[in-house]
Protein backbone atom coordinates (compact mmCIF):
# COMPACT_ATOMS: atom_id res chain seq x y z
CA UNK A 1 -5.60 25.10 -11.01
CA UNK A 2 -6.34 21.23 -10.55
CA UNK A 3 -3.86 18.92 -11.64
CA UNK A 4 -3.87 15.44 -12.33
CA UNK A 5 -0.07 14.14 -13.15
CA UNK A 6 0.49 11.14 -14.76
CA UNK A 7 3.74 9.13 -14.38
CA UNK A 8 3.89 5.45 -15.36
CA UNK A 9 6.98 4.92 -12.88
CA UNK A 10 8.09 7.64 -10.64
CA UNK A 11 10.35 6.51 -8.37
CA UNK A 12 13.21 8.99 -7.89
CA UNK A 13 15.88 6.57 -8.74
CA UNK A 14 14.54 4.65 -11.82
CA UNK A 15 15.80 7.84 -14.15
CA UNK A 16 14.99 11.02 -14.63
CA UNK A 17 10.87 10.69 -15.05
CA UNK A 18 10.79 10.34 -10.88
CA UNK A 19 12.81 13.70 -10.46
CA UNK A 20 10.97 15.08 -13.19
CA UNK A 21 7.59 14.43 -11.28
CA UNK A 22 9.21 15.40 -7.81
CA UNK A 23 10.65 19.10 -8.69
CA UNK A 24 7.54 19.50 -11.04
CA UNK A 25 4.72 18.79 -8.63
CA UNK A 26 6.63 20.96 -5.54
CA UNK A 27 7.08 24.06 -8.18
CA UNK A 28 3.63 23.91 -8.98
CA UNK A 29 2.63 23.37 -5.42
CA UNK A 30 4.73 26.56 -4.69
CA UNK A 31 2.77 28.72 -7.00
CA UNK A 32 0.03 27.97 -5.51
CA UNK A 33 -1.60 24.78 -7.44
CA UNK A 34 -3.10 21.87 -6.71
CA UNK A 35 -1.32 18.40 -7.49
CA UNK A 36 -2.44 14.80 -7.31
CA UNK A 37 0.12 12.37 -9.22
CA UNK A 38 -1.24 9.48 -10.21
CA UNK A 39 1.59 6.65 -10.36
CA UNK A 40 2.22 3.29 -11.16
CA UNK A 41 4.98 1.13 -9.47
CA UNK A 42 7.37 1.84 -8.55
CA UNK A 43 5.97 4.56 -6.66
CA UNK A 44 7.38 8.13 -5.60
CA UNK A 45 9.30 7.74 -2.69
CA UNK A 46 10.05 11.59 -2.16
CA UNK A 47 6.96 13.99 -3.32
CA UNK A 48 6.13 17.25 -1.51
CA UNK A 49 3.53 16.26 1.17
CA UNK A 50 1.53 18.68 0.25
CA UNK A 51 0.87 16.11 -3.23
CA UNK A 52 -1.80 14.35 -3.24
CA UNK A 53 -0.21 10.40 -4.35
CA UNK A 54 -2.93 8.07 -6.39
CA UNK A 55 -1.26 4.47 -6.33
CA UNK A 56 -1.88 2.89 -10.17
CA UNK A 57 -1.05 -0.68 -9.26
CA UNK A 58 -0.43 -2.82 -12.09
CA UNK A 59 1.05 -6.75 -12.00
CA UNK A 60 4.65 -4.92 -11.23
CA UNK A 61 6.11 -7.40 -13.57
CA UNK A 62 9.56 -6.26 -13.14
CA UNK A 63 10.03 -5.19 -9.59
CA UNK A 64 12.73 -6.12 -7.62
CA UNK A 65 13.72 -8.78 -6.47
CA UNK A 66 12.11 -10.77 -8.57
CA UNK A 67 12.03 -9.31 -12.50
CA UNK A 68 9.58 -10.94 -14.86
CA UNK A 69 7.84 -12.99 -12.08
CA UNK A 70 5.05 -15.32 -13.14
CA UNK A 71 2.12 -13.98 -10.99
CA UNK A 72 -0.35 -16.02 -8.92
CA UNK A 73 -3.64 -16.48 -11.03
CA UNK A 74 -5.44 -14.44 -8.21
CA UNK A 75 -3.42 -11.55 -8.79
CA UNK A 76 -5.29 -11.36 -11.90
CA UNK A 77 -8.08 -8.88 -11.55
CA UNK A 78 -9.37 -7.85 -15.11
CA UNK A 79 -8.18 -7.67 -18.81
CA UNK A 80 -5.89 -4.90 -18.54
CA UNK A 81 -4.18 -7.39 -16.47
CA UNK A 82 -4.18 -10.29 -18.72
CA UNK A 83 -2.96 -7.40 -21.35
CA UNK A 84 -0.01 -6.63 -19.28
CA UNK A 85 0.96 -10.35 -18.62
CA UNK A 86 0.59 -11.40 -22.42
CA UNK A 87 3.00 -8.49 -23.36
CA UNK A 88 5.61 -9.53 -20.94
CA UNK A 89 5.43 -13.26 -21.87
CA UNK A 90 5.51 -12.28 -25.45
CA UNK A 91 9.07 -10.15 -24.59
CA UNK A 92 7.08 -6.69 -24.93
CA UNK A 93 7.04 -3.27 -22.58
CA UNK A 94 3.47 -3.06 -21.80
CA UNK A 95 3.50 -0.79 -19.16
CA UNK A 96 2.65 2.61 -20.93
CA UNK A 97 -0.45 1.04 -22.43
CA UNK A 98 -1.45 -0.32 -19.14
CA UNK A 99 -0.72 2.10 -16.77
CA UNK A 100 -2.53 4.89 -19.34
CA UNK A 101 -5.97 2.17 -19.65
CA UNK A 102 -6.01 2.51 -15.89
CA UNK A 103 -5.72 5.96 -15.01
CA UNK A 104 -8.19 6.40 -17.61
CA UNK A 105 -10.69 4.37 -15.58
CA UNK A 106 -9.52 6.16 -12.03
CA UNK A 107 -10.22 9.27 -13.62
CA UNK A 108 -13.60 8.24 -15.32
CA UNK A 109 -15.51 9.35 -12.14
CA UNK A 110 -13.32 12.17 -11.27
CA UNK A 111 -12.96 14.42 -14.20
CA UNK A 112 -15.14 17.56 -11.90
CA UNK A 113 -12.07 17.38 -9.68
CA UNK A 114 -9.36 18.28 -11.99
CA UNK A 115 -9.00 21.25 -14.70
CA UNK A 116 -5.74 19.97 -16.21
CA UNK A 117 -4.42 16.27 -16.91
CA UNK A 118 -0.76 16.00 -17.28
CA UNK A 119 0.99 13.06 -18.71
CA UNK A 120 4.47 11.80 -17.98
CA UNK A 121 5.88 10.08 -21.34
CA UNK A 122 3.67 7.44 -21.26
CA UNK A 123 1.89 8.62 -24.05
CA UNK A 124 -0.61 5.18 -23.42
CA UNK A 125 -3.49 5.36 -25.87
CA UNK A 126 -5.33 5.66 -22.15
CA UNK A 127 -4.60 9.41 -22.78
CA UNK A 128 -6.88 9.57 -25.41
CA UNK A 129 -10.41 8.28 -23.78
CA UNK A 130 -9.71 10.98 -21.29
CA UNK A 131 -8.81 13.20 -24.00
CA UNK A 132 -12.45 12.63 -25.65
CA UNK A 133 -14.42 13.62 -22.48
CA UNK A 134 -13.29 16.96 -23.57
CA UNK A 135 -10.75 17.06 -20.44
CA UNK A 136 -7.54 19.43 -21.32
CA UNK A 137 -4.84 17.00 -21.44
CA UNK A 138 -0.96 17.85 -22.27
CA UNK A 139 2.14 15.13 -22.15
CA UNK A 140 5.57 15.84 -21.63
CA UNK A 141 7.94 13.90 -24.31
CA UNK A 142 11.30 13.67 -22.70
CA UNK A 143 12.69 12.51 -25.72
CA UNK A 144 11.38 9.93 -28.59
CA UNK A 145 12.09 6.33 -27.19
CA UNK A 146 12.74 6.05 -31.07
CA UNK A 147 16.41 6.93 -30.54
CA UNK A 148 17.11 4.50 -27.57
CA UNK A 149 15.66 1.74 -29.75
CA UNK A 150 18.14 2.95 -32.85
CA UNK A 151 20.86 2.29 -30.54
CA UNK A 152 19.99 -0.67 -28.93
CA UNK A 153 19.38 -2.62 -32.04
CA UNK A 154 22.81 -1.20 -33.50
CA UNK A 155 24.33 -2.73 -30.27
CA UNK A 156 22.51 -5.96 -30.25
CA UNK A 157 23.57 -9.36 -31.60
CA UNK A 158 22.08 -10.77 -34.77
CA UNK A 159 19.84 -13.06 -32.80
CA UNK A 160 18.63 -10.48 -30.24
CA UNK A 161 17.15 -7.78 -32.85
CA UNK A 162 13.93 -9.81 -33.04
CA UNK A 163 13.18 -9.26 -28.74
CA UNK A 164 14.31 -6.03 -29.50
CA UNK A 165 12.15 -4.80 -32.11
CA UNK A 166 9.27 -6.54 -29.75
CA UNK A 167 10.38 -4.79 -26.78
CA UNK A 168 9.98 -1.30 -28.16
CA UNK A 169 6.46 -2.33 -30.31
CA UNK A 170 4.96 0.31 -27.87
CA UNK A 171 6.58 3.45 -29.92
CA UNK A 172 3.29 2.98 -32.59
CA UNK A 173 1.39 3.59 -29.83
CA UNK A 174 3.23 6.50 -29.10
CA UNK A 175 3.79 8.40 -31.79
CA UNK A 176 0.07 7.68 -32.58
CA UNK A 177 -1.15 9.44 -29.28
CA UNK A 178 1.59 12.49 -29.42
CA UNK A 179 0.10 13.32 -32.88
CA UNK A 180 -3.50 13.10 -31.36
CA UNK A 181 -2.50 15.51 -28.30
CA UNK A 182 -2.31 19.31 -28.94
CA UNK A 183 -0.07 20.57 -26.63
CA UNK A 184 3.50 18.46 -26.08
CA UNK A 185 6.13 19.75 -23.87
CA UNK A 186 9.51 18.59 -24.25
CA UNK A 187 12.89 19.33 -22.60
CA UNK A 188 15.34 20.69 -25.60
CA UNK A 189 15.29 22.39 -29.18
CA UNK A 190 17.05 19.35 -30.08
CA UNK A 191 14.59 16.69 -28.52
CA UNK A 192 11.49 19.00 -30.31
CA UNK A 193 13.05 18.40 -33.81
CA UNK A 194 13.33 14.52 -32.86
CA UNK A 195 9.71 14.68 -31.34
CA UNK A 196 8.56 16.25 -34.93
CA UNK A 197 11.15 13.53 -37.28
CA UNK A 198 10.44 10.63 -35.49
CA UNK A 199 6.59 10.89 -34.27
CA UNK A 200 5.68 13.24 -37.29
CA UNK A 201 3.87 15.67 -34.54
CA UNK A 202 3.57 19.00 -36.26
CA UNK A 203 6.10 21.58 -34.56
CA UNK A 204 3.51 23.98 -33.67
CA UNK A 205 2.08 21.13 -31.09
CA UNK A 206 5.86 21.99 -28.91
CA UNK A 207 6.55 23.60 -26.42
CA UNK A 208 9.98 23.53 -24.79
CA UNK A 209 10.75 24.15 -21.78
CA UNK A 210 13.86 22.77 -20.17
CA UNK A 211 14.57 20.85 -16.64
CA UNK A 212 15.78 22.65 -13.61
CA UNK A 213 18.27 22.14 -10.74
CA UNK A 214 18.11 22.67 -7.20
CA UNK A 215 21.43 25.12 -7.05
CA UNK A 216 20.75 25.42 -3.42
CA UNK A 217 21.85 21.52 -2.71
CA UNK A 218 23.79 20.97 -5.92
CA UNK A 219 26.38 23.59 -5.33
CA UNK A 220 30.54 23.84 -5.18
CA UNK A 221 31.48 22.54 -1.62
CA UNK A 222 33.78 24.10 0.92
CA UNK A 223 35.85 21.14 0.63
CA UNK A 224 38.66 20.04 -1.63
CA UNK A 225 38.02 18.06 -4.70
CA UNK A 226 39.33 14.78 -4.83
CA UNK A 227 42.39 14.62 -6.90
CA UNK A 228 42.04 12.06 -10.57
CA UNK A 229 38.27 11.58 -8.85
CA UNK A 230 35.42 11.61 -12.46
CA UNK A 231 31.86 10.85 -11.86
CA UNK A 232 29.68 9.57 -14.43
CA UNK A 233 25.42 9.12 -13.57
CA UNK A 234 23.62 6.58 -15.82
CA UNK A 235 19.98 5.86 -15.36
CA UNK A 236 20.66 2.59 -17.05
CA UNK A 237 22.67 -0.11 -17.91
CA UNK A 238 22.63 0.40 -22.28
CA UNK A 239 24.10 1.25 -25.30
CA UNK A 240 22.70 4.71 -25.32
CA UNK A 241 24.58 5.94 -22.24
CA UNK A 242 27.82 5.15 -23.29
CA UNK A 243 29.36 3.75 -20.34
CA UNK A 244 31.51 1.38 -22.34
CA UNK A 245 33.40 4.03 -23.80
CA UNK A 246 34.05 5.83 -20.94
CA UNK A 247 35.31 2.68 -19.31
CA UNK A 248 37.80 1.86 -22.13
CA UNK A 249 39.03 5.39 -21.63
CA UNK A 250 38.99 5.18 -17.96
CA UNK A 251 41.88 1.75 -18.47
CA UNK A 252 43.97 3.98 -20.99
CA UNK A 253 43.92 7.28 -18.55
CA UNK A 254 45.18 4.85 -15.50
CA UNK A 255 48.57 3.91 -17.12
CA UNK A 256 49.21 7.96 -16.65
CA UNK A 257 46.90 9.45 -14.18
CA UNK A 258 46.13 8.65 -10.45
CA UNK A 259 42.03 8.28 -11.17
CA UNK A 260 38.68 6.86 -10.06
CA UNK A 261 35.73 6.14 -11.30
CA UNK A 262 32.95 6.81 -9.24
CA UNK A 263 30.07 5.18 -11.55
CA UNK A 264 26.33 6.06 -9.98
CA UNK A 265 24.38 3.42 -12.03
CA UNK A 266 22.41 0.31 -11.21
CA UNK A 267 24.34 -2.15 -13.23
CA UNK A 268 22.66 -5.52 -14.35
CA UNK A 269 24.54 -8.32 -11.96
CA UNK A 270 27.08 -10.03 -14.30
CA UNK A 271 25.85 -7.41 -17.27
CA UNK A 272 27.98 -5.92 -19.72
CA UNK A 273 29.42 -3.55 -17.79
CA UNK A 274 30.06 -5.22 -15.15
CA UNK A 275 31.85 -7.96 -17.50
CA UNK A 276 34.20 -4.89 -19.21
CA UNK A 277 34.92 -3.26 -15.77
CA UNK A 278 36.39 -6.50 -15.00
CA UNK A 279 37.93 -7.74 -18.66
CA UNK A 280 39.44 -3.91 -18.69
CA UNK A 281 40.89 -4.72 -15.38
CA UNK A 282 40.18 -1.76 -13.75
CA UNK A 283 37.66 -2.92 -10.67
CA UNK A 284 39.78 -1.53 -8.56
CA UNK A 285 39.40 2.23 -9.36
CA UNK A 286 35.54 1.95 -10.35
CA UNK A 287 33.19 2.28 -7.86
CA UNK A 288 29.71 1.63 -8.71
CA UNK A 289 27.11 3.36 -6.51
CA UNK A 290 22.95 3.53 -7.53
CA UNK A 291 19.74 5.10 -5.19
CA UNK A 292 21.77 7.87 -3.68
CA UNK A 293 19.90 10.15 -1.78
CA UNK A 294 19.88 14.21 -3.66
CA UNK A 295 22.19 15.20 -0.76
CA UNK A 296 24.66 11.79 -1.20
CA UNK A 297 24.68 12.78 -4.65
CA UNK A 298 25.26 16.58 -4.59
CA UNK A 299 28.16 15.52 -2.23
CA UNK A 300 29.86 13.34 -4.81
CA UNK A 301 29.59 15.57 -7.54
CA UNK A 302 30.45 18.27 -5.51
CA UNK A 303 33.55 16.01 -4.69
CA UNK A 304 34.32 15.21 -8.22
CA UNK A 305 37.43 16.97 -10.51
CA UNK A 306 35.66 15.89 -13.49
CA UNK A 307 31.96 14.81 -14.64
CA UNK A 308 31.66 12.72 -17.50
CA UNK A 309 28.51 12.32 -19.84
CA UNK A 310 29.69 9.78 -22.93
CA UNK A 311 26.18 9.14 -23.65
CA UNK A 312 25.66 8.11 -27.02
CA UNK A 313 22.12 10.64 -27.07
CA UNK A 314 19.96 12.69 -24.42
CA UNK A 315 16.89 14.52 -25.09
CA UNK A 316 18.03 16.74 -21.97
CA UNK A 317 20.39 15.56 -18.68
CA UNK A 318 19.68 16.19 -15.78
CA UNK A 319 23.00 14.85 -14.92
CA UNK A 320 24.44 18.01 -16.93
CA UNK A 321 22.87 20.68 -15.19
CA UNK A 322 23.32 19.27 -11.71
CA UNK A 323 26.91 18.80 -12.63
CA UNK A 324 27.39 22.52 -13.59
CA UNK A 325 25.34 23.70 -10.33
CA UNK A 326 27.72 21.72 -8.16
CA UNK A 327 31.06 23.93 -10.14
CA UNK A 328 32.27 20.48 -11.62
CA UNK A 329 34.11 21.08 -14.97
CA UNK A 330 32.00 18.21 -17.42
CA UNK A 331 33.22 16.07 -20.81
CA UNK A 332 30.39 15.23 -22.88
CA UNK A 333 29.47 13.99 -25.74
CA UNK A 334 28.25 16.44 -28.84
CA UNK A 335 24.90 14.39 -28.63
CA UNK A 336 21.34 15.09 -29.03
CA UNK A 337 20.39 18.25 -26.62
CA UNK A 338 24.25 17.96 -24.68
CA UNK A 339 25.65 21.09 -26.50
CA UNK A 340 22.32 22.91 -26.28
CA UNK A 341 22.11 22.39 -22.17
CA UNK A 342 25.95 22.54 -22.04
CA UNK A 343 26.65 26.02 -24.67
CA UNK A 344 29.44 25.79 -26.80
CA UNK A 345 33.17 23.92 -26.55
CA UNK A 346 35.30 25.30 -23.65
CA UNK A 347 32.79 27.62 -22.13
CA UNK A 348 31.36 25.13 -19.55
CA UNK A 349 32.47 22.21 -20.80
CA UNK A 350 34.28 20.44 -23.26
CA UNK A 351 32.16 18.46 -26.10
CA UNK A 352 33.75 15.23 -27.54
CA UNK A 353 32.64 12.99 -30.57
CA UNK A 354 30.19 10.82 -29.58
CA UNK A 355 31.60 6.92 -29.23
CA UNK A 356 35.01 8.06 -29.64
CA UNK A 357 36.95 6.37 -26.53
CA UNK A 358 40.37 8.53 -27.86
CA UNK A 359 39.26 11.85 -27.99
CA UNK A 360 37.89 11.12 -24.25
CA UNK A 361 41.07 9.92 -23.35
CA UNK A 362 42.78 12.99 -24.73
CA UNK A 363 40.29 15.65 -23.58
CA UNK A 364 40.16 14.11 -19.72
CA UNK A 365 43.87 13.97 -19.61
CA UNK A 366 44.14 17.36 -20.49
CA UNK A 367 42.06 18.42 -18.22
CA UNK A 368 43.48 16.54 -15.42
CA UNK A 369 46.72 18.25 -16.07
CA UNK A 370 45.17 21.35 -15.95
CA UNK A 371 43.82 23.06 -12.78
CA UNK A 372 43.37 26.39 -14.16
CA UNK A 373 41.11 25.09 -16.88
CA UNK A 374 39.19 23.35 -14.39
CA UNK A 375 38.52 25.85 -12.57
CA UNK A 376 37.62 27.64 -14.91
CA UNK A 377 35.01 25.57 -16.49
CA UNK A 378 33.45 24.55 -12.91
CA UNK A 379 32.83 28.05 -12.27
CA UNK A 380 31.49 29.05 -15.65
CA UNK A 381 29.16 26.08 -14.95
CA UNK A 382 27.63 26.88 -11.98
CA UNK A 383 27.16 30.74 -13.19
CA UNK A 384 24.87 28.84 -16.11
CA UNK A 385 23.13 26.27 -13.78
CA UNK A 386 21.79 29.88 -11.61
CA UNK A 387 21.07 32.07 -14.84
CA UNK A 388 19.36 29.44 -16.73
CA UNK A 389 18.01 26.51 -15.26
CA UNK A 390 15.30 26.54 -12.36
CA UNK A 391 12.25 24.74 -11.30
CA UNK A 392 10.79 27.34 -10.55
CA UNK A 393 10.76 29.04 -14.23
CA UNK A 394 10.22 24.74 -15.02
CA UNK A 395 6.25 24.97 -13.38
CA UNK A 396 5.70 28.70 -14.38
CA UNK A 397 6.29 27.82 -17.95
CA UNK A 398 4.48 24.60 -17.82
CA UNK A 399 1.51 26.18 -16.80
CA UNK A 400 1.38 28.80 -19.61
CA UNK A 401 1.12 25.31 -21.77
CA UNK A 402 -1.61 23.95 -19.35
CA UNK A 403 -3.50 27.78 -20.21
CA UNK A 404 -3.46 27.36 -23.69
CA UNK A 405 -4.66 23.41 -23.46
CA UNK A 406 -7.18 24.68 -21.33
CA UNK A 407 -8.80 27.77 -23.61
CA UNK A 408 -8.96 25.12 -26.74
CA UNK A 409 -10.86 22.62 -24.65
CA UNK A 410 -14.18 22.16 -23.21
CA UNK A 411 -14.56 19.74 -21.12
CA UNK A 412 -17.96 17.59 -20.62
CA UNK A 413 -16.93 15.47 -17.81
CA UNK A 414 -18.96 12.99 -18.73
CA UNK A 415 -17.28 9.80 -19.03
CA UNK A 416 -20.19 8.15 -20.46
CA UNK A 417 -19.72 9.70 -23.58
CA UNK A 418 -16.75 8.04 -24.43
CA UNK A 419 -16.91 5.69 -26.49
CA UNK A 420 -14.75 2.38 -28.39
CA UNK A 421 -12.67 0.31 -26.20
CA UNK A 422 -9.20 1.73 -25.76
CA UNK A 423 -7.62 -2.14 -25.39
């Protein structure tokens, strides 16, 4: 099979869309598919060689080190340009659209080559001219962006709600394409039901099939734990993640525990969290830590007594599953998909109210004090993380859906009989 995968932003470190595009394209490589990913910045920066990479260059408004740039006026090339520009001045996210307008036009002369178009969350309304050459396309839907925007406006001053609202005018978009696009994968039971509440996609357009976890580099080490050591991941610095919670706990647990925090996130300089770590007085014991190699960060976990995931919602976590590969006993919250990838209270890990700073104060320092139940939950975690989770069960699964896209379709490639002007 011929596979064109779309990813808007797929560098391994920007969240979890890069390692979803990574694992993905080398499991289907491995069963013995072809894969070209088409990307736009920033780019992959560890695919399989054997994947084909398609550069998607946009205007890169907000690459470091210089965020919302103001381009030079020959860097302009055609309207999808001006497009992405006007969205940015006007405080909007335009990159889905943008990026999905031009793979559609890369992939106007090259629909013979592929059998199969994949998108990556974008869900740009890009997808659908492809979609009406009659070329099988399927998109994955991590989760509905709906539910970071719920809890970034609840976090957000009066004033800021406005730019906030505007930043996330791209979920129309969305939920109009995912209802237009037959087959949607999507990580969790619990981020399907969100998929169908919040994008009104009917439930028979899901198909869920979860993440995986390399359990042959994520894995218990040979060496001793760090005593008081917790590790917490977060793909970025918001609300929805949680991180202030954690960090108010983190100040409370120090008066009684010997702890660190080793915090892998890229935190906005002089941010929010970077303004509590140092109003909570705790700078000392939090180290921050962001574009760890796998192996860097299979050693820290590994290293880890305790893995905390306060996030306020996750359609899935990666962060979960590596944690229970590498034997390291987790606290989470009892959000979104968490007890679905994590199984119930006390078996792998111990589930917490979401938001609620004293119950993970309570919970970690019972767990500290406790070495048998730690043990006991890292290895009951890393039995999981084999039984369940694999990439390899990831691509054979997602192909079934690519079968099914492909028997409904057939495809004209033609591009010439599209027709209306997707901007």
């Amino acid at each position: 099979m011929r596979i064109a995968l779309l990813s808007y932003r797929s560098k391994t470190h920007c969240g979890g869309q890069g390692v979803y595009v990574r694992h993905l394209s080398r499991g289907l490589i491995e069963l013995g598919h072809q894969v070209e990913v088409f990307s736009g910045q920033p780019y992959p920066d560890e695919l399989d060689p054997r994947v084909v990479l398609t550069e998607v260059p946009s205007l890169d408004m907000y690459r470091e080190p210089d965020p919302f740039r103001i381009p030079h006026p020959r860097e302009i090339r055609d309207r999808i340009d001006l497009l992405e520009l006007a969205a940015v001045w006007t405080a909007g996210f335009p990159e889905p659209r943008t990026f999905s307008l031009r793979a559609a036009r890369l992939l106007a002369d090259r629909l013979g080559d592929f059998d199969i178009v994949h998108d990556n969350q974008s869900l740009g309304v890009g997808l659908l001219t492809i979609a009406q050459t009659g070329m099988p396309v399927v998109a994955t839907v991590h989760h509905p962006i709906t539910r970071d925007r719920i809890v970034d406006l609840a976090a957000a001053k009066w004033w800021r709600k406005p730019s906030v609202r505007r930043w996330y005018g791209f979920l129309k978009m969305q939920e109009r394409v995912a209802r237009s696009i037959p087959e949607l994968l999507t990580v969790s039971s619990s981020s399907a039901a969100d998929v169908t509440t919040d994008f009104g996609v009917d439930p028979d357009q899901l198909h869920v099939v979860p993440l995986g976890v390399d359990t042959a580099l994520f894995k218990p080490s040979a060496q001793p734990r760090v005593p008081g050591r917790i590790i917490a991941i977060a793909s970025a610095d918001r609300p929805l993640k949680g991180v202030g919670h954690l960090l108010h706990a983190v100040a409370k647990l120090r008066t009684e525990h010997d702890l660190e925090l080793q915090l892998v996130a890229k935190l906005e300089p002089n941010g929010p969290t970077e303004k509590l770590i140092a109003e909570l007085g705790i700078s000392d014991i939090v180290h921050t830590s962001s574009g760890l190699a796998d192996a860097e960060l299979a050693r820290l976990f590994a290293s880890a007594e305790i893995a905390c995931i306060p996030s306020l919602y996750e359609g899935f976590s990666l962060p979960a599953v590596e944690a229970m590969a590498s034997g390291t006993p987790i606290v989470a919250s009892r959000a979104g998909a968490l007890p679905e990838v994590l199984g119930p209270d006390g078996e792998c890990a111990r589930l917490v109210r979401p938001g609620d700073a004293g119950e993970l104060i309570r919970v970690v320092g019972e767990l500290l004090a406790s070495p048998d139940q730690l043990h006991r939950l890292g290895a009951a975690g890393r039995r999981r993380a084999v039984e369940v989770f694999s990439w390899e069960s990831v691509a054979a699964q997602t192909v079934r859906v690519y079968e099914r896209a492909i028997a409904r379709s057939t495809p004209v490639h033609d591009a010439s009989q599209v027709v209306g002007d997707p901007c």
